[in-house]
Protein backbone atom coordinates (compact mmCIF):
# COMPACT_ATOMS: atom_id res chain seq x y z
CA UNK A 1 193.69 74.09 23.08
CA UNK A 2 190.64 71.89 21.91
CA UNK A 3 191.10 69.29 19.24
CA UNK A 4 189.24 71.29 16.90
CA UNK A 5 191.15 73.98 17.77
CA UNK A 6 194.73 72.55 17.28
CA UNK A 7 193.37 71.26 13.75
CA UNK A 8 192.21 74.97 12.74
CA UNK A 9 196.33 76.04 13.66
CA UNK A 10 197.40 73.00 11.93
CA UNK A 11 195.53 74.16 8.23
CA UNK A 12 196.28 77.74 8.99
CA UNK A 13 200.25 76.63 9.39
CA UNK A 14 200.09 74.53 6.29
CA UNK A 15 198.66 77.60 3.98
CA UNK A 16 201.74 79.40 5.42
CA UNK A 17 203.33 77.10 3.78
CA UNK A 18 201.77 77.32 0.68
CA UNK A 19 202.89 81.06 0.35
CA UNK A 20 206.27 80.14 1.62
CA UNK A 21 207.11 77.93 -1.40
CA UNK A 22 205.24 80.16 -3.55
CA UNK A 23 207.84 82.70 -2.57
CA UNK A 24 210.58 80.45 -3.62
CA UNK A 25 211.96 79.57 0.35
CA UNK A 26 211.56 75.66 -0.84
CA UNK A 27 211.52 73.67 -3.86
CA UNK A 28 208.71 71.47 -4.27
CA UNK A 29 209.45 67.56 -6.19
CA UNK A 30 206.58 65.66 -8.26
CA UNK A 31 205.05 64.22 -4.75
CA UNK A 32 206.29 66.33 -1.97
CA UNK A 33 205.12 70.15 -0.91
CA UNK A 34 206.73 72.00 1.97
CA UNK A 35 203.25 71.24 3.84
CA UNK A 36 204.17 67.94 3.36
CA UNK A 37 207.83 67.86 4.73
CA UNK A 38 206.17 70.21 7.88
CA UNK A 39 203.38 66.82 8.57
CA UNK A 40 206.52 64.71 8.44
CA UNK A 41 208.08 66.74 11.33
CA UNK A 42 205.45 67.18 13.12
CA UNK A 43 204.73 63.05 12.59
CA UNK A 44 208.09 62.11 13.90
CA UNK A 45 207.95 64.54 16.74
CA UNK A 46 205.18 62.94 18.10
CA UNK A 47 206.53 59.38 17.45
CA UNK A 48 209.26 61.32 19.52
CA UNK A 49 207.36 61.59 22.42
CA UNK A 50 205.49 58.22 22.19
CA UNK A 51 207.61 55.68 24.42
CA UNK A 52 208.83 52.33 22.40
CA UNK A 53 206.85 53.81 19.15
CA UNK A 54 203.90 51.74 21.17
CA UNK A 55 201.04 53.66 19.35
CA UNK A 56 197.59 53.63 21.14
CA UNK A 57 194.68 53.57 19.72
CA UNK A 58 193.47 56.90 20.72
CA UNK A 59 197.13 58.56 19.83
CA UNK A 60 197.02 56.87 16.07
CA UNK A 61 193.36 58.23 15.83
CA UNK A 62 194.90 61.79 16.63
CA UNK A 63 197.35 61.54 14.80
CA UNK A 64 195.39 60.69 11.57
CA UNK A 65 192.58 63.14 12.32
CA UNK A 66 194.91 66.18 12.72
CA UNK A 67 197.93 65.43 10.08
CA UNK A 68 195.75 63.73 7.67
CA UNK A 69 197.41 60.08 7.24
CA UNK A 70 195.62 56.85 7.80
CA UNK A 71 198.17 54.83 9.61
CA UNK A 72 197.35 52.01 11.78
CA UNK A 73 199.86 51.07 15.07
CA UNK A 74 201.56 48.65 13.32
CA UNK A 75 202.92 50.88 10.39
CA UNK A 76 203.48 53.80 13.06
CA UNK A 77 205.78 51.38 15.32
CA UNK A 78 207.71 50.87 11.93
CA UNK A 79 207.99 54.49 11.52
CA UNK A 80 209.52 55.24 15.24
CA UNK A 81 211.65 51.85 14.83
CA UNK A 82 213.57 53.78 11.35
CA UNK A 83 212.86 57.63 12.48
CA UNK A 84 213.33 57.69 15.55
CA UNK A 85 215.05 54.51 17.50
CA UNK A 86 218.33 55.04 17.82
CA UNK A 87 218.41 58.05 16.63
CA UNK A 88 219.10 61.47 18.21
CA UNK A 89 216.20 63.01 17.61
CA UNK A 90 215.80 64.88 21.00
CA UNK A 91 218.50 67.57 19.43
CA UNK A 92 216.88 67.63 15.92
CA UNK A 93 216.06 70.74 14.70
CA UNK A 94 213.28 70.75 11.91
CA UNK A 95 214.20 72.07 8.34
CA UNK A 96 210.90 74.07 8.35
CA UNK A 97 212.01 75.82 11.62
CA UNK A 98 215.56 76.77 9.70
CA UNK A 99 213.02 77.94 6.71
CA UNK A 100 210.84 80.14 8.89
CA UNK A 101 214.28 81.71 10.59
CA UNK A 102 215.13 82.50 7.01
CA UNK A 103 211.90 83.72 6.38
CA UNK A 104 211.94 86.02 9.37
CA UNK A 105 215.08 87.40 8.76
CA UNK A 106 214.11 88.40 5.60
CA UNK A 107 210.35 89.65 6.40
CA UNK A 108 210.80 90.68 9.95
CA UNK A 109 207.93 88.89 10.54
CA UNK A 110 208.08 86.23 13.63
CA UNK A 111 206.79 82.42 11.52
CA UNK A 112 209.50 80.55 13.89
CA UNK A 113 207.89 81.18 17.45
CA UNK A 114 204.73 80.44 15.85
CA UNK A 115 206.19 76.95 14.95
CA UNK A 116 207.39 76.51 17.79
CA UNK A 117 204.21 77.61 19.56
CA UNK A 118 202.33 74.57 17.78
CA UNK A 119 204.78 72.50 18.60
CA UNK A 120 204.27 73.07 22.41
CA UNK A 121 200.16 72.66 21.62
CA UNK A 122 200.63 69.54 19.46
CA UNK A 123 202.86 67.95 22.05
CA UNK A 124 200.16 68.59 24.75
CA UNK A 125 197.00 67.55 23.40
CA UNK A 126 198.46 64.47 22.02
CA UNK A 127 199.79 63.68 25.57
CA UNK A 128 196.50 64.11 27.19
CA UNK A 129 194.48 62.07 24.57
CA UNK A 130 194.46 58.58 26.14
CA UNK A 131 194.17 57.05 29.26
CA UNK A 132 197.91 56.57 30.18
CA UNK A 133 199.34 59.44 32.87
CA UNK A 134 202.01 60.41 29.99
CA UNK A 135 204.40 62.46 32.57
CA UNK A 136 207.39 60.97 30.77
CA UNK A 137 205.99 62.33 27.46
CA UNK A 138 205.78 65.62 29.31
CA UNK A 139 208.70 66.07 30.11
CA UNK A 140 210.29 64.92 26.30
CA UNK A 141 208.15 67.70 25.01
CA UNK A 142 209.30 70.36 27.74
CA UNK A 143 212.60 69.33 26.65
CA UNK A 144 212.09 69.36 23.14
CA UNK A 145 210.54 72.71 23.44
CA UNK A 146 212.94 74.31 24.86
CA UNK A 147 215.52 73.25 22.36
CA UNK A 148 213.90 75.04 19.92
CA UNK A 149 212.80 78.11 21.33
CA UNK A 150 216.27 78.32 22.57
CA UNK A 151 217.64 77.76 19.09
CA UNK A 152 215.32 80.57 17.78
CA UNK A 153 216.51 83.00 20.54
CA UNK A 154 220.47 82.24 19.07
CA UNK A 155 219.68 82.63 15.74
CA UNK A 156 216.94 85.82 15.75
CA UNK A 157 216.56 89.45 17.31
CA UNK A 158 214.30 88.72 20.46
CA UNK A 159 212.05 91.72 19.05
CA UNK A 160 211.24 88.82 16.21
CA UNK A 161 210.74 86.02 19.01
CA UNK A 162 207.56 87.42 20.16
CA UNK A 163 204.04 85.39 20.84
CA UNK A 164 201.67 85.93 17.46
CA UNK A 165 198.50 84.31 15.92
CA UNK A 166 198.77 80.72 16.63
CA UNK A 167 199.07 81.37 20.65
CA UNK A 168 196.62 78.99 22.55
CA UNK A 169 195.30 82.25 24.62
CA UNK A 170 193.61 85.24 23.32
CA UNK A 171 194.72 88.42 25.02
CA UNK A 172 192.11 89.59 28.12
CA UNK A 173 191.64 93.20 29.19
CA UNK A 174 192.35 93.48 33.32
CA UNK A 175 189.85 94.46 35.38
CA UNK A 176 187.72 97.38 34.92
CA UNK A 177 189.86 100.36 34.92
CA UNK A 178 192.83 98.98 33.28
CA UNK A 179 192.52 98.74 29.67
CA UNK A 180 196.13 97.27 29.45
CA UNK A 181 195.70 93.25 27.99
CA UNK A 182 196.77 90.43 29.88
CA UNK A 183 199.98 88.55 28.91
CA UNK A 184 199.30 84.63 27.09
CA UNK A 185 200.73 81.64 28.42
CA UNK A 186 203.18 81.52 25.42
CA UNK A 187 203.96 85.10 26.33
CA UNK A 188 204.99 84.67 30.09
CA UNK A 189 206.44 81.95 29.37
CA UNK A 190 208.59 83.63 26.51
CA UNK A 191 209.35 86.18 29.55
CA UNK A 192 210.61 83.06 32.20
CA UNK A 193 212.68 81.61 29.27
CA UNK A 194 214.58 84.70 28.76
CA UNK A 195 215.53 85.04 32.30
CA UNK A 196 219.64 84.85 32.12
CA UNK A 197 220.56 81.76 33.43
CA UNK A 198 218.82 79.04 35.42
CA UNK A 199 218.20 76.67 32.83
CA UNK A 200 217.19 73.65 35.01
CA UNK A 201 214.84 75.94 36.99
CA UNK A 202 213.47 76.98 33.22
CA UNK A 203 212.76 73.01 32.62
CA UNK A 204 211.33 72.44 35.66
CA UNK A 205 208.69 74.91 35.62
CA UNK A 206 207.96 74.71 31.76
CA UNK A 207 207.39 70.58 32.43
CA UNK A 208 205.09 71.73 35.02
CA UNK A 209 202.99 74.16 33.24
CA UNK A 210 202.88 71.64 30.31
CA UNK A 211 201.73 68.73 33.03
CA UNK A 212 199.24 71.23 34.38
CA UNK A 213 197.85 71.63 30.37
CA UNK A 214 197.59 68.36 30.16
CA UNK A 215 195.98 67.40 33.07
CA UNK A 216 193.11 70.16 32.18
CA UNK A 217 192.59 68.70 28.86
CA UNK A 218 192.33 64.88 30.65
CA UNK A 219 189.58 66.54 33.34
CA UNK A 220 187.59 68.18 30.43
CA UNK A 221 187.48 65.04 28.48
CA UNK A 222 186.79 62.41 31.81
CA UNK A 223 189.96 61.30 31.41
CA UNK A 224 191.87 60.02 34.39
CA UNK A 225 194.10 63.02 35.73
CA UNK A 226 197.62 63.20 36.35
CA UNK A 227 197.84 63.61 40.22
CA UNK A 228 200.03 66.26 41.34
CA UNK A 229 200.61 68.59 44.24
CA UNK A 230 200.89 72.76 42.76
CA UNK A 231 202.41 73.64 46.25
CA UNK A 232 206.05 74.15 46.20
CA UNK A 233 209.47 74.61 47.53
CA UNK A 234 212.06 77.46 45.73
CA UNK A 235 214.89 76.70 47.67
CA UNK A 236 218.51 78.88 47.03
CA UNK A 237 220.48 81.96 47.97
CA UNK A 238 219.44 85.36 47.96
CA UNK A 239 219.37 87.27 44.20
CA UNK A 240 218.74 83.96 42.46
CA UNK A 241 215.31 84.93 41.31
CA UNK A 242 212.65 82.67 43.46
CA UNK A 243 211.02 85.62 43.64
CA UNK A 244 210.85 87.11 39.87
CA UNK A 245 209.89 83.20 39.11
CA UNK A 246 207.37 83.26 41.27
CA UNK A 247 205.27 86.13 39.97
CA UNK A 248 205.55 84.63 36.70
CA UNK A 249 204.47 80.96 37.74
CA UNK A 250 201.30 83.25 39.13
CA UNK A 251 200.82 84.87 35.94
CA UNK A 252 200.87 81.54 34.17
CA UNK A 253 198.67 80.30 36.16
CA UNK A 254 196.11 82.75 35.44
CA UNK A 255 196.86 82.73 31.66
CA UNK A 256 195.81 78.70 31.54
CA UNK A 257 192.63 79.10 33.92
CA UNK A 258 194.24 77.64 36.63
CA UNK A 259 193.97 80.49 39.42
CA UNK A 260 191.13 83.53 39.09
CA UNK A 261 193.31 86.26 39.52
CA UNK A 262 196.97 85.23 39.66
CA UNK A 263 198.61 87.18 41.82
CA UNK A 264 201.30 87.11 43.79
CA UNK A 265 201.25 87.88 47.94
CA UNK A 266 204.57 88.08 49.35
CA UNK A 267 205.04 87.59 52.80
CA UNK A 268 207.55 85.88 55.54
CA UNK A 269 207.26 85.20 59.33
CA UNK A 270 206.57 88.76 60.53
CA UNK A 271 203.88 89.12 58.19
CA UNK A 272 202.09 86.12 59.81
CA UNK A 273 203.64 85.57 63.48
CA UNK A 274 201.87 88.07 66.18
CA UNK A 275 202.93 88.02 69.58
CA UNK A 276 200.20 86.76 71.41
CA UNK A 277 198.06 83.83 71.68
CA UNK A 278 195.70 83.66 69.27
CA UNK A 279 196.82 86.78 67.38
CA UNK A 280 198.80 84.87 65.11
CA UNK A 281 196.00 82.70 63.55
CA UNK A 282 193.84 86.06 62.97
CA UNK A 283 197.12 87.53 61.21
CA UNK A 284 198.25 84.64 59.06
CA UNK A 285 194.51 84.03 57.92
CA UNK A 286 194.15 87.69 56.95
CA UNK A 287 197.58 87.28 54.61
CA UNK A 288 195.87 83.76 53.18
CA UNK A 289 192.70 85.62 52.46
CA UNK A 290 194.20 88.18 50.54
CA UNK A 291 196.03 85.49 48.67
CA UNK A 292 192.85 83.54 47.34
CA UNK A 293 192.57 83.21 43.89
CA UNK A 294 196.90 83.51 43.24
CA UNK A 295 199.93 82.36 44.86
CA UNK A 296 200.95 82.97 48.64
CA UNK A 297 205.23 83.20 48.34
CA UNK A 298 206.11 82.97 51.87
CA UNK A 299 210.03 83.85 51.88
CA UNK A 300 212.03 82.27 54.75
CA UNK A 301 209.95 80.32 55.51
CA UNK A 302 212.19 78.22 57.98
CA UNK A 303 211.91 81.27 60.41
CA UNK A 304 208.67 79.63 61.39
CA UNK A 305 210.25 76.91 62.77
CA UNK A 306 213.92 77.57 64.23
CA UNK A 307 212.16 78.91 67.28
CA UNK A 308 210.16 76.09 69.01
CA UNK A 309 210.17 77.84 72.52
CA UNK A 310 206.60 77.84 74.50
CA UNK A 311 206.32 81.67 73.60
CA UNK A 312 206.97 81.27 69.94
CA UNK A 313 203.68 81.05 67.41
CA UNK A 314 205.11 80.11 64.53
CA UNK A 315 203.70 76.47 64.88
CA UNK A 316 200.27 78.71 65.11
CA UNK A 317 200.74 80.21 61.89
CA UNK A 318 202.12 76.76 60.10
CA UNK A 319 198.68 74.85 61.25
CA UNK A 320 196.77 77.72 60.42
CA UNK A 321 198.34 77.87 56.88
CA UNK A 322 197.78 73.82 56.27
CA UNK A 323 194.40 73.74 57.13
CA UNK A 324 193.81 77.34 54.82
CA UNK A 325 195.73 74.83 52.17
CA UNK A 326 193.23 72.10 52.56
CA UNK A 327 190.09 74.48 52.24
CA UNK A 328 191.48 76.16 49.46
CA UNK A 329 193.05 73.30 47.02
CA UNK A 330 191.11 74.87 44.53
CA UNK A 331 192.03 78.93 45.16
CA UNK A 332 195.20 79.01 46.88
CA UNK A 333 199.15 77.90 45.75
CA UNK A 334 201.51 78.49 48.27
CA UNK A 335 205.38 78.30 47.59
CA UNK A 336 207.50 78.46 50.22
CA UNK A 337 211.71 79.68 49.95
CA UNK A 338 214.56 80.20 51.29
CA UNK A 339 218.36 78.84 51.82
CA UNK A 340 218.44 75.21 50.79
CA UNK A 341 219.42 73.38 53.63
CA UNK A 342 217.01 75.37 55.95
CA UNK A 343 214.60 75.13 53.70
CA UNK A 344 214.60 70.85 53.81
CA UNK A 345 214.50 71.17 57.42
CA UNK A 346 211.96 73.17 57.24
CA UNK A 347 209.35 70.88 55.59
CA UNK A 348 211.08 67.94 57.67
CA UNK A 349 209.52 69.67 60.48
CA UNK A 350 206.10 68.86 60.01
CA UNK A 351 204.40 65.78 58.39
CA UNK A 352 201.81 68.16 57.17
CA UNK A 353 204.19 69.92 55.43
CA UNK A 354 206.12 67.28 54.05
CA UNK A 355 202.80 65.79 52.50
CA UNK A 356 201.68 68.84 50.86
CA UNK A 357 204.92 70.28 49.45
CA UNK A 358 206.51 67.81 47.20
CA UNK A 359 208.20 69.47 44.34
CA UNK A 360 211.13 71.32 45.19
CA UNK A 361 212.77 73.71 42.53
CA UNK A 362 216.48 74.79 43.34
CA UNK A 363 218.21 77.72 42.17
CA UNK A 364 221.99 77.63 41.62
CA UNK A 365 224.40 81.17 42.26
CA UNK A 366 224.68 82.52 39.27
CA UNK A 367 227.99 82.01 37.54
CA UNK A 368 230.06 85.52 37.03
CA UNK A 369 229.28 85.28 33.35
CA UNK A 370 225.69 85.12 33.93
CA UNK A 371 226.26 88.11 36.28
CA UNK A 372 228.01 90.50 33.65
CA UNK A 373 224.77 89.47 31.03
CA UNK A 374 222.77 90.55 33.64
CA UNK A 375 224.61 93.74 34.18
CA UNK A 376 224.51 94.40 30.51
CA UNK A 377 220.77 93.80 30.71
CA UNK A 378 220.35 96.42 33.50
CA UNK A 379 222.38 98.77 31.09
CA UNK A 380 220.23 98.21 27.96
CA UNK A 381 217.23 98.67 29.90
CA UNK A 382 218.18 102.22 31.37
CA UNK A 383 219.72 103.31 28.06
CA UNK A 384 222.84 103.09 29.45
CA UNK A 385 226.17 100.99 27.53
CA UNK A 386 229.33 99.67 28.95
CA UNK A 387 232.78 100.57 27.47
CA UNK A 388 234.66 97.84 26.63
CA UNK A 389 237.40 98.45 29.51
CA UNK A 390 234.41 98.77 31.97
CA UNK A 391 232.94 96.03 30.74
CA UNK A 392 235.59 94.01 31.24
CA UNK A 393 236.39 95.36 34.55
CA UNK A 394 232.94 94.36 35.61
CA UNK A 395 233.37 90.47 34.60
CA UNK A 396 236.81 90.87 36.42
CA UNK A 397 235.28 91.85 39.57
CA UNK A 398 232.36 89.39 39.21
CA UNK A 399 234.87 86.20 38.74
CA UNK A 400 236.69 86.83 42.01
CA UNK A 401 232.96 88.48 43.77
CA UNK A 402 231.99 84.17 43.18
CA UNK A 403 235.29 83.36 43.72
CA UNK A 404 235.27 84.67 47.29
CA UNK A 405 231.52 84.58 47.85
CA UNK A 406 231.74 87.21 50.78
CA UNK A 407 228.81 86.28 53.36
CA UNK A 408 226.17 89.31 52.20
CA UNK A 409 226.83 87.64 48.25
CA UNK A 410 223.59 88.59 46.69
CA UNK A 411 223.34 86.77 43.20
CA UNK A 412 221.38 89.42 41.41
CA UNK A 413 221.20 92.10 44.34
CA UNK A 414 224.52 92.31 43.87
CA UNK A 415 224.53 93.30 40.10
CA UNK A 416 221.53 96.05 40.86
CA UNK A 417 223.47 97.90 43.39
CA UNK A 418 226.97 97.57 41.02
CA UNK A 419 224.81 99.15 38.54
CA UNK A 420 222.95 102.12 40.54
CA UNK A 421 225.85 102.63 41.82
CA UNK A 422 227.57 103.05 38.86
CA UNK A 423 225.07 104.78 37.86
CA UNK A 424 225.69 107.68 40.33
CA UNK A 425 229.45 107.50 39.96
CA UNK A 426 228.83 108.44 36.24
CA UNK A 427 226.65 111.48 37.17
CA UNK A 428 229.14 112.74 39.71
CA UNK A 429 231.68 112.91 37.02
CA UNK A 430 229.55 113.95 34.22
CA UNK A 431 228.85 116.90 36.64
CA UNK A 432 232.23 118.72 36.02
CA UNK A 433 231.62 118.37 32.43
CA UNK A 434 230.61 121.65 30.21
CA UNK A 435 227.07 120.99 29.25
CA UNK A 436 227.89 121.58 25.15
CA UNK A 437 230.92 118.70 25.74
CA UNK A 438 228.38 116.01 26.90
CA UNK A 439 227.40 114.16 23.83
CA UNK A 440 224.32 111.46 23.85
CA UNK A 441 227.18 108.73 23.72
CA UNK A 442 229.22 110.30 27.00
CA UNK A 443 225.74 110.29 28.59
CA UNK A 444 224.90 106.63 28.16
CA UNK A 445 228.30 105.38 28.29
CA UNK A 446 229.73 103.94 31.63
CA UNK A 447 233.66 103.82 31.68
CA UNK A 448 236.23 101.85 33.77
CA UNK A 449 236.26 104.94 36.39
CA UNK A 450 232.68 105.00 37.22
CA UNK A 451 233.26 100.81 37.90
CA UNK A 452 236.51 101.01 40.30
CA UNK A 453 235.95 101.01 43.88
CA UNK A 454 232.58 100.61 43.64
CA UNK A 455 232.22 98.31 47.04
CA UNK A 456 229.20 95.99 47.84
C-alpha cells in the first residue's frame, strides 16, 4: 500500500467515524471527536513499534503527513516516554476496536477487521519508511496484529470477520477460463489465522509476510532492503499441517506480487530420484520447471540423503535443485519438510543447503483439545453435529490417542479418518431405520455408537 494510498484509508476510516458518533456509539466533549480518539490510537501504536520512542526524521514526517499532527522528535519521544514506556501496551486493545465490535454486532456489518486491516497497513509502511532494517518493528506489529484479530475472532461470528473495503489488494479474476476472483492477502491470511492451533507457526509466517511487505515498499522507494532468504524448512510430524500452510504461504505470495502464479508443486524423493545416471537431473529439473513462478514443497526431504551409497542419486537431484535455486531466486521458493530431527540433518548435509535454507518453521502435535475442534470443524463442514455423549467420547479417546502416541499417530490424519469413519458407522445404522423415522436432526447427528470402536 502506497503512501497516498494508506492516507486515502486513513480519511475514509475517519468519516466512518463521523457516522459512528452521529449514530450515538460515542459521545463527543468540546475538543475531542471519535476521529480524534481513533488518531490517538493509531499515534501510540506506532510509538509502539518505534524502539526507545527514538523518532526519525522520516517516521515523524509520516506520521504528521498521514494523522495530521505537527510533532517534532522531541515532543514524540515525550509521548512514548508517558504512553507507552513502561506500559503494557503490547496487550492493549483500542476503545475504537471495542466500538466497531459493538457496531458490528448491531449492524452485521464487519468495521472491526477493517480496523484491524489498517492497522496491519499502517504498521508496514511506517516500518519501511526510513533507512533502518526495522525487523524488530516487524515483528511488534505481527504480534500486535495478531492480538487483535484474535480478539475480534473471540468476540464476533467469523461470518462478520471477513476481508472488506480497506484491504490493500483488489480482488483479480484467474486466468482465462475461470471467472472465480483471487483471494487478498488480508483474505488468506484471515484463512492461515483460523487454522486450529499452531499459534507460533501463525506468528512466524504472518512476521514473514509482513517483512516481505516491507521489504517491497523499501525496493520501490531505493531504500536499502531487508536481506532475507524465502527458502524454508517446515519441520514436524505427520497431520500437523506443513502442507495446508504451505499452499497458503503460495497463495500469499501471489496476492503481494511476490511469485507470478503461486502455486504449489508437491513432490518428495521419488518424484525427483530416477534410477540411472543422469536420469535423475532430467527428472528433478522437469518437477522445478513446473514449479516456476510458485513454491516447490518437497516432503521428506531427508530421503535424499539417508542413502549415500555409489548407486544412490539423490546427491544428483540435491545439486540439481541448488543450482535451479540460484537461477531462479527470482521465480522459484522451495520449502523443504519432514520429521524434525531428520529434517536438521538433512540441511546439515550439505553446505549448500545449509546456506540457502535458513528459516526453519516447526510444527508442534496438536494437543487432544485442538484435535476434538478440529473434529467439530470436519462436522460443521459436512453438515454433520456431534451429540454431546459422542462428543465427549471423542475428546476421551483423543486425550489418551496423545497420551499413548501409537507409532502411525497422524495429528490431523488421524481426526479425518475418526470422522469418515464415523461417518460410515452412522449410515450403517441409519440403514435399519424406517425412512419416515429419520428426521433432518437423526441425519446430521453422530451419537456415542457410531464413535466406539472406531480403530485407527
Amino acid at each position: 500500500m502506497s503512501q497516498k494510498q494508506i492516507r486515502s484509508t486513513l480519511n475514509t476510516f475517519f468519516e466512518l467515524c463521523d457516522k459512528l458518533e452521529s449514530k450515538g456509539l460515542f459521545t463527543p466533549t468540546a475538543d475531542h471527536h471519535l476521529r480524534d480518539y481513533a488518531k490517538l490510537e493509531f499515534l501510540k501504536y506506532l510509538m509502539h513499534l518505534t524502539e526507545g520512542g527514538k523518532v526519525n526524521v522520516n517516521e515523524m514526517y509520516f506520521i504528521n503527513e498521514n494523522l495530521g499532527y505537527d510533532f517534532n522528535t522531541k515532543a514524540l519521544k515525550n509521548i512514548y516516554d508517558t504512553m507507552i514506556d513502561g506500559k503494557d501496551y503490547k496487550n492493549y486493545i483500542p476503545e475504537t476496536l471495542k466500538l466497531l465490535i459493538k457496531n458490528d454486532k448491531e449492524s452485521s456489518s464487519s468495521t472491526a477487521k477493517l480496523l484491524v486491516d489498517i492497522y496491519r497497513n499502517l504498521g508496514i509502511c511506517y516500518t519501511a519508511c526510513d533507512n533502518v532494517a526495522g525487523e524488530d518493528q516487524v515483528y511488534k506489529l505481527t504480534e500486535y496484529v495478531l492480538l487483535l484479530q484474535n480478539y475480534i475472532e473471540d468476540d464476533l461470528p467469523r461470518a462478520q470477520t471477513s476481508s472488506g473495503d480497506f484491504s490493500d489488494s483488489a480482488k483479480n479474476t484467474s486466468e482465462a477460463g475461470n471467472t472465480a476472483p483471487e483471494k487478498t492477502t488480508e483474505e488468506l491470511l484471515n484463512e492461515l489465522n483460523e487454522l486450529v492451533g499452531l499459534e507460533n507457526v501463525k506468528k512466524d509466517v504472518n512476521s514473514l509476510v509482513n517483512l516481505i511487505k516491507v521489504r517491497k515498499l523499501r525496493k520501490e522507494r531505493g531504500i536499502k532492503e531487508i536481506d532475507m532468504s524465502l527458502h524454508m524448512v517446515f519441520s514436524g510430524n505427520p497431520g500437523t499441517g506443513k502442507t495446508t500452510v504451505a499452499r497458503l504461504l503460495s497463495e500469499i505470495y501471489r496476492s503481494i506480487g511476490l511469485l507470478p502464479k503461486g502455486h504449489l508443486v508437491e513432490t518428495d524423493r521419488s518424484g525427483l530420484v530416477a534410477g540411472y545416471v543422469g536420469q535423475t537431473a532430467l527428472k528433478t529439473k522437469e518437477v522445478i520447471n513446473s514449479a516456476l513462478g510458485g513454491v516447490l514443497f518437497i516432503d521428506e526431504a531427508y530421503a535424499l540423503t539417508e542413502n549415500r551409497g555409489e548407486n544412490d542419486f539423490g546427491g544428483e537431484a540435491i545439486d540439481t535443485l541448488l543450482k535451479a535455486m540460484e537461477d531462479n531466486r527470482d521465480d522459484l521458493i522451495v520449502i523443504v519438510a519432514g520429521y524434525p530431527d531428520l529434517m536438521d540433518g538433512f540441511v546439515c548435509s550439505n553446505p549448500g543447503l545449509r546456506s540457502r535454507f535458513n528459516k526453519y518453521i516447526y510444527f508442534p502435535d496438536y494437543s487432544p483439545e485442538e484435535l476434538v475442534a478440529m473434529l467439530k470443524m470436519r462436522c460443521g463442514k459436512g453438515d454433520y453435529i456431534l451429540s454431546p455423549e459422542a462428543e465427549e467420547y471423542a475428546r476421551e479417546f483423543f486425550i489418551k490417542r496423545v497420551e499413548n502416541k501409537p507409532e502411525n499417530f497422524a495429528n490431523g490424519r488421524d481426526v479425518r479418518n475418526f470422522f469418515e469413519k464415523a461417518a460410515v458407522n452412522q449410515a450403517d445404522r441409519l440403514a435399519a431405520i424406517i425412512d419416515g423415522e429419520i428426521t433432518d436432526e437423526v441425519l446430521k447427528t453422530l451419537e456415542k455408537s457410531d464413535l466406539e470402536n472406531i480403530e485407527l
